[in-house]
Protein backbone atom coordinates (compact mmCIF):
# COMPACT_ATOMS: atom_id res chain seq x y z
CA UNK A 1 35.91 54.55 27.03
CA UNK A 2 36.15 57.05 24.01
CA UNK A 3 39.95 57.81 22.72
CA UNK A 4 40.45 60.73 20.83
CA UNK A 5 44.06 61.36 19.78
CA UNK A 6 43.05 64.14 18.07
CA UNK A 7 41.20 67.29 20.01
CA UNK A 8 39.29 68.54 17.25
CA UNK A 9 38.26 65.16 16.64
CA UNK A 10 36.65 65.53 20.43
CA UNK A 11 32.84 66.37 20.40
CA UNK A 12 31.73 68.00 23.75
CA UNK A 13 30.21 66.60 26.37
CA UNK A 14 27.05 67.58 28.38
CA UNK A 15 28.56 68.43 31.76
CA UNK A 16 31.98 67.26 31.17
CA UNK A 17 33.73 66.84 34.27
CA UNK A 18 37.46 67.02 33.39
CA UNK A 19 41.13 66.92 34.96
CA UNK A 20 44.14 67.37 33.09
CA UNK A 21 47.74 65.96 33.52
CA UNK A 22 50.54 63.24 32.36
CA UNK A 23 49.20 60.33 35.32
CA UNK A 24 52.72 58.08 34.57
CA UNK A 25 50.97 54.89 36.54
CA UNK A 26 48.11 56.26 36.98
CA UNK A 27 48.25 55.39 40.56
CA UNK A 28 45.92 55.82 44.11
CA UNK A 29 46.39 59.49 44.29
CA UNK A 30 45.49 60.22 39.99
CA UNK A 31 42.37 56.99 40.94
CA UNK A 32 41.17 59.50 44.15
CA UNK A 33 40.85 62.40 41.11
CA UNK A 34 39.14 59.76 38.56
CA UNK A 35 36.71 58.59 41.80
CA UNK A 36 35.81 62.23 42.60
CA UNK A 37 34.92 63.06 38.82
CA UNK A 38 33.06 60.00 38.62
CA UNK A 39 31.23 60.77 41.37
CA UNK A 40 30.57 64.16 40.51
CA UNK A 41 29.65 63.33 36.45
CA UNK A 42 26.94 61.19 38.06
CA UNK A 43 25.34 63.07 40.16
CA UNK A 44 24.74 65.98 37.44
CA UNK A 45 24.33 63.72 34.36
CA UNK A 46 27.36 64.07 32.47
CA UNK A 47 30.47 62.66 31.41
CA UNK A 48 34.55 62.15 33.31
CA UNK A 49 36.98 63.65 30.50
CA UNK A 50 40.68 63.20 30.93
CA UNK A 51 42.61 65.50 28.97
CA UNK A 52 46.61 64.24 28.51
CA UNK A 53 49.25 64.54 26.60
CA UNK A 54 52.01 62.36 24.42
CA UNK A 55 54.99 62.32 24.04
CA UNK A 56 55.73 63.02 27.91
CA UNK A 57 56.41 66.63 27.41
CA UNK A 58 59.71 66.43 29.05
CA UNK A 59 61.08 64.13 26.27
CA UNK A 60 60.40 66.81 23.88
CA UNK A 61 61.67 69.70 25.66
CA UNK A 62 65.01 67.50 26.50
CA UNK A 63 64.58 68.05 30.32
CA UNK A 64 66.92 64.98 32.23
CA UNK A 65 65.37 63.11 28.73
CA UNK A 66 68.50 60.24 29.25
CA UNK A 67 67.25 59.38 32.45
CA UNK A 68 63.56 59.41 32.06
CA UNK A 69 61.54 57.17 32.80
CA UNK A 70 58.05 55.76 32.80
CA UNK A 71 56.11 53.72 35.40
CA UNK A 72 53.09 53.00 32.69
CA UNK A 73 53.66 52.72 28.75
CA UNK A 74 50.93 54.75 26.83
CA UNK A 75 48.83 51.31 26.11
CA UNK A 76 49.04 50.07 29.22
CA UNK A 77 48.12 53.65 30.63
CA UNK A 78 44.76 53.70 28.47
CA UNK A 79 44.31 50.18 30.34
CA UNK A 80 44.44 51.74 33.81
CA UNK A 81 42.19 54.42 32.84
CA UNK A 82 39.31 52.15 31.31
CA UNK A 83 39.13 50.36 34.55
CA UNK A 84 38.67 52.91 36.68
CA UNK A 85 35.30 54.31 34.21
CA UNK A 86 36.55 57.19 32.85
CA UNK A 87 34.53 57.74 29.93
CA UNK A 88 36.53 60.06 27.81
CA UNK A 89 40.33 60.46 26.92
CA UNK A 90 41.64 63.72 25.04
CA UNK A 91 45.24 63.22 23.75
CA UNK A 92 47.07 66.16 22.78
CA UNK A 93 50.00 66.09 20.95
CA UNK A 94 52.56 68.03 23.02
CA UNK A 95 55.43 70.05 20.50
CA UNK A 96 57.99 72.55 20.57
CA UNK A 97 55.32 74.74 19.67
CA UNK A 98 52.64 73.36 22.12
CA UNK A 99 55.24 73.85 25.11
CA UNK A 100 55.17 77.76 24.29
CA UNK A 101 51.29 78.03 24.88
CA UNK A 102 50.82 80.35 28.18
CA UNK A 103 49.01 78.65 30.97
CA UNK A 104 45.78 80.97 30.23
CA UNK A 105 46.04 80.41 26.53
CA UNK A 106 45.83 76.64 27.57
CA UNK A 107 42.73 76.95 29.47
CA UNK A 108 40.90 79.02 27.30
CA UNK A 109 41.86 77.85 23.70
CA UNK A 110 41.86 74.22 24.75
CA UNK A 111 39.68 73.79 28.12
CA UNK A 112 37.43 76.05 27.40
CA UNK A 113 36.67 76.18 23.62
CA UNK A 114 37.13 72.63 22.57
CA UNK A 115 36.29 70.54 26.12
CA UNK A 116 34.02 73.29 27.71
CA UNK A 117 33.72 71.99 31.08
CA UNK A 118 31.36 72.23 33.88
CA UNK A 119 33.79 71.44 36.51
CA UNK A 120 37.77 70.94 36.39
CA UNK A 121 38.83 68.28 39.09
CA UNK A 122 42.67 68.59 39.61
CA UNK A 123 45.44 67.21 41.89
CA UNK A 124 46.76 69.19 44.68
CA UNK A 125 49.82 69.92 43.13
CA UNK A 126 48.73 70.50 39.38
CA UNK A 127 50.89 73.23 37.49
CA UNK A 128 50.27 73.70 33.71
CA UNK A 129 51.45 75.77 30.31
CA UNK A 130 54.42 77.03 29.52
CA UNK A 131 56.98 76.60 32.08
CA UNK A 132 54.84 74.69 34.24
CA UNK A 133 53.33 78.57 35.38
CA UNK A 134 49.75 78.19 35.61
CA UNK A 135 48.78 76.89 39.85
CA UNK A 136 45.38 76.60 41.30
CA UNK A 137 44.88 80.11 41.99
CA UNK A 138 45.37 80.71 38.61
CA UNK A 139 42.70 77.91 37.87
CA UNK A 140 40.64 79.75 40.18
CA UNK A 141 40.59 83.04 38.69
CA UNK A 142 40.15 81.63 35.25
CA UNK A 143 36.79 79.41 36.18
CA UNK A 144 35.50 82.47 37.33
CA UNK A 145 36.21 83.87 34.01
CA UNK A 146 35.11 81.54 32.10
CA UNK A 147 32.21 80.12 33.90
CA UNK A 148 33.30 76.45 34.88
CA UNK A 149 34.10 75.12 39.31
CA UNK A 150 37.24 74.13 39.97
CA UNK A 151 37.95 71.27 43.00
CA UNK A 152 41.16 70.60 44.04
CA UNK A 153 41.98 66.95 45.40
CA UNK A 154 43.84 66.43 48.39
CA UNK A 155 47.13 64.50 48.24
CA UNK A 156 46.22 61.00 49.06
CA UNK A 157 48.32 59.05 51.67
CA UNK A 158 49.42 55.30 52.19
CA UNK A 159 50.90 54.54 55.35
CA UNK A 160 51.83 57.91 55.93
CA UNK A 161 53.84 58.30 52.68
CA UNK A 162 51.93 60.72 50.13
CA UNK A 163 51.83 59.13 46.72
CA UNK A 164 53.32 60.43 43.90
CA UNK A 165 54.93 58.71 40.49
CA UNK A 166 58.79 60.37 41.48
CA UNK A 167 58.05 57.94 45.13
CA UNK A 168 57.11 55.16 42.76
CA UNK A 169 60.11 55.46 40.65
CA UNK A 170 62.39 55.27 43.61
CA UNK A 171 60.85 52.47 44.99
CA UNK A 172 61.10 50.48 42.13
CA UNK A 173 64.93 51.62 41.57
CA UNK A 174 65.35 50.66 44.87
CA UNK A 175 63.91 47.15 44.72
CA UNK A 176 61.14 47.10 46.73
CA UNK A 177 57.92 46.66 44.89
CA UNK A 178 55.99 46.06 47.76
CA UNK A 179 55.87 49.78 48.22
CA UNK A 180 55.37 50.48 44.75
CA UNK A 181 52.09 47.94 44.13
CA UNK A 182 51.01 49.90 47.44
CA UNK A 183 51.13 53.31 46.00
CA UNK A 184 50.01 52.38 42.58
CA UNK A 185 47.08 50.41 44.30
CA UNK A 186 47.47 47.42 41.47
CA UNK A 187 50.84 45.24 40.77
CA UNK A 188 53.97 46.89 38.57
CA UNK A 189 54.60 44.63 35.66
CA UNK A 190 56.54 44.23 32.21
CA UNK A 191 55.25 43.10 29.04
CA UNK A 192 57.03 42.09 25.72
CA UNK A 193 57.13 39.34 23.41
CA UNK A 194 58.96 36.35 24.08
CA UNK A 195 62.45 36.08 22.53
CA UNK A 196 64.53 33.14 22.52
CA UNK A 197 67.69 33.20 25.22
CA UNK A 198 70.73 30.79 25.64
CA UNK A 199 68.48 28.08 27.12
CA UNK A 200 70.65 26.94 29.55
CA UNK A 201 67.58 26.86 32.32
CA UNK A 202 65.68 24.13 30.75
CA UNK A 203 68.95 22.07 30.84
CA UNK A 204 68.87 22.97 35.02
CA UNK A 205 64.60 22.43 35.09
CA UNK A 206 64.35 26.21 35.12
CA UNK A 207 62.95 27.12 31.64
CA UNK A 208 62.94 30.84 31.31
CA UNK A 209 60.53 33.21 29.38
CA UNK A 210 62.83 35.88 28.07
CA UNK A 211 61.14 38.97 27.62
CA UNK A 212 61.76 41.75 25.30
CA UNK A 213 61.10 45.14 26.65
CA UNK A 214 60.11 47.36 23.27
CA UNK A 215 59.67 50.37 25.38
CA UNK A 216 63.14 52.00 25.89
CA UNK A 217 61.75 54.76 28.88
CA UNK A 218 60.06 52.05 30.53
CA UNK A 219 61.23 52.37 34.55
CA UNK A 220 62.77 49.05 34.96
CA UNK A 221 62.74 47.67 38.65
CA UNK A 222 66.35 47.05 40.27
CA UNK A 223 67.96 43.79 39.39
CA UNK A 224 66.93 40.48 41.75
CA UNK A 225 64.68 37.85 42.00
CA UNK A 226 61.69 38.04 42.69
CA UNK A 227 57.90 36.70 43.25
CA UNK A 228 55.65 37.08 40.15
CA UNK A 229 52.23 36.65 38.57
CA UNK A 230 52.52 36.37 34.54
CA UNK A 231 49.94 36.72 32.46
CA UNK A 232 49.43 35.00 28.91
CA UNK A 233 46.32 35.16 27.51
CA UNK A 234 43.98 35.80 29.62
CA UNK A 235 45.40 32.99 32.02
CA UNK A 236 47.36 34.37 35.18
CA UNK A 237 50.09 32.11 36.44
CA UNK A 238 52.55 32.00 39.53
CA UNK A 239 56.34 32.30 38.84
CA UNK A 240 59.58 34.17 39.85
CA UNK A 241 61.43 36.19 37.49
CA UNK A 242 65.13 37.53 37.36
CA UNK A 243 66.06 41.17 36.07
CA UNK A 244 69.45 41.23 35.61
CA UNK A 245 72.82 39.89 33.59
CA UNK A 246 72.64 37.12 34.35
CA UNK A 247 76.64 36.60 36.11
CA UNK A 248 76.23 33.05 36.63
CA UNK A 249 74.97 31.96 32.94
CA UNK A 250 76.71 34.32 30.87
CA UNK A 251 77.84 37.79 32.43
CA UNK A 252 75.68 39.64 29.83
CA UNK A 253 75.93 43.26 29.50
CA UNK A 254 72.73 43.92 28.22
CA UNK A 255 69.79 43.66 31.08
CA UNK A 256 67.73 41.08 30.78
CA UNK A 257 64.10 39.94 32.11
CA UNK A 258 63.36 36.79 32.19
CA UNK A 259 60.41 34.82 33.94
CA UNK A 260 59.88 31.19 34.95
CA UNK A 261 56.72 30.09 35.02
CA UNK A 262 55.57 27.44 37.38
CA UNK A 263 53.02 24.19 36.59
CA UNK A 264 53.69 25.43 32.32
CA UNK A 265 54.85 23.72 29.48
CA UNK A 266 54.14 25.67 26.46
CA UNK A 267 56.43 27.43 23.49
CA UNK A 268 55.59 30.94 23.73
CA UNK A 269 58.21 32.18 21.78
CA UNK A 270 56.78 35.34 19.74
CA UNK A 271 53.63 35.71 21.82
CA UNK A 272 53.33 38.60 24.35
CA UNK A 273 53.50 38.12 28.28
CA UNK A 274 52.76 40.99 31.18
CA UNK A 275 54.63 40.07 34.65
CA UNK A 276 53.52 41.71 37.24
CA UNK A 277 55.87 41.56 40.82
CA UNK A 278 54.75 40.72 43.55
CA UNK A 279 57.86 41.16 45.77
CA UNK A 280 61.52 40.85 45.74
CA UNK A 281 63.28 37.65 46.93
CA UNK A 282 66.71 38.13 46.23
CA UNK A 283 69.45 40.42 44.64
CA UNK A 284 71.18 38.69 41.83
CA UNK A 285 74.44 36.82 42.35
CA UNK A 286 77.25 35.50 40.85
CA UNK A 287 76.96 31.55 41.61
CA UNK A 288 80.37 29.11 41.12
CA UNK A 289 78.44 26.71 38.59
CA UNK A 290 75.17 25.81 37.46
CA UNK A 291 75.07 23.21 39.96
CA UNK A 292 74.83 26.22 42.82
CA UNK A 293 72.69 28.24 40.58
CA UNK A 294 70.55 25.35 40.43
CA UNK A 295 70.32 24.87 44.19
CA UNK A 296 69.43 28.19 44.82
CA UNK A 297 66.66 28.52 42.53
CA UNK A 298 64.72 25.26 44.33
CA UNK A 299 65.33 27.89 47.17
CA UNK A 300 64.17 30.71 45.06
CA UNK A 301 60.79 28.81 44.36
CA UNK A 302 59.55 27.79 47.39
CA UNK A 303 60.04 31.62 48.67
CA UNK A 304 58.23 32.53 45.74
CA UNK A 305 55.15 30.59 46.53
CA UNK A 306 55.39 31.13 50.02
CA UNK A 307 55.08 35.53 48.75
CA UNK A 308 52.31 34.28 46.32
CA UNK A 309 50.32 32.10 49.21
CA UNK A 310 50.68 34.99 51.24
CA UNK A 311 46.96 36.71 52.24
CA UNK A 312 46.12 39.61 50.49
């Protein structure tokens, strides 16, 4: 997959098959969009570009900016979007100045001139340029204008429940991950290097991975326990993890994530882990001592790889 952070650094495609649009987690209903354009790129002999933008545009135009958050960092977006064969990723720097370009200016100074597409592939709810103006029937009017198709995908559903990133974000908020890997259609996860803690687990035969979080709109799930597969290079492991302040150890104000891993005994400190959760065990409590603490965690564990045994 071709990155270009820069679109006049993009040279076109022949038959570029394109969709536009922020995809935070890139999840089953943005992978239905990537599956049609793939689909569609092959059949005429050309190429799936995806054209997005950074920073999330409403971080620069301040809209609910101190609550934002992100299902998928940038890096870990480009990840998402490799794997599902997209061949080509346009990133457009969105400004002050970029948020005042009309919807029509969009499609024809951008779209049109520097991507020149035979078909745009879009989601069923896709708005675009300033103020969010530009709608499908807009999109219409313009490919007839311009010479390009237009398709629009239908909103994909899981059990019922049409997918979309808000839905992710409020499962995740709400603790249940299960629904979240659903709609994203792959496991939610963390990554950050490995910091050192208080170390008070090893003394309890609970050493904990602490993880630091360098990504400060990163949607954090709610705090609890909970089943987890953690990856460290290359190797994937079984484990449970706490988000949380810990109550028990030291009543931290700061949120923490921190990750025991089972059947390892390695220093990791400074090296970079991804957990990914499986599903939630427990919320977090306040225990009397360490002793209790301790206790529940043997309970913790064998939950933990009960959720992990689990068939898929």
């Amino acid at each position: 997959m071709k990155i270009y952070r820069n679109i006049n650094d993009y040279k076109p495609v022949k038959n570029a098959i394109v969709t536009i649009g922020t995809f935070d987690g890139v999840h089953l209903g943005h992978q239905a969009i990537f599956k049609k354009m793939t689909a569609e790129a092959k059949a005429i002999g050309g190429e799936t570009v995806v054209v997005t933008f950074h920073p999330h545009p409403r971080l620069v135009l301040n809209i609910d900016s101190s609550s934002l958050r992100f299902i998928t960092t940038q890096e870990k977006k480009m990840e998402i979007l490799e794997k599902t064969g997209i061949d080509n990723v346009v990133i457009i720097e969105f400004t002050r100045e970029f948020s005042r370009t009309s919807s029509e200016q969009f499609i024809k100074n951008y779209i049109v001139d520097k991507i020149k597409p035979a078909k745009l592939v879009i989601g069923y709810d896709h708005h675009f340029g300033k103020n969010r103006m530009g709608d499908f029937k807009l999109l219409y009017d313009l490919s007839n204008r311009y010479n390009f198709k237009v398709e629009r995908v239908a909103a994909q559903d899981v059990e019922n429940i049409a997918v979309s990133s808000t839905k992710i974000r409020k499962a995740l908020e709400a603790g249940d991950v299960k629904k979240a890997n659903r709609l994203l259609g792959y496991e939610y996860s963390l990554c950050g290097e490995v910091i050192h803690g208080n170390e008070l687990g090893r003394t309890i035969g609970f050493p904990t991975a602490n993880l630091n979080i360098p990504d400060a709109f990163k949607v954090i799930a709610v705090c609890g326990v909970y089943a987890c597969h953690i990856k460290h290079k290359g190797v994937i492991y079984n484990g449970m993890g706490n988000i949380g302040y810990r109550p028990t150890v030291s009543g931290n104000s700061q949120l923490t994530t921190e990750v025991h891993l089972f059947d390892f005994d390695q220093m990791i400190y400074g090296e970079e882990i991804c957990v990914n959760f499986v599903d939630r065990i427990r919320s977090e409590i306040r225990f009397e001592n360490m002793e209790a603490l301790q206790q529940q965690l043997v309970k913790d564990k064998v939950a933990a790889i009960e959720i992990l045994n689990r068939p898929e």
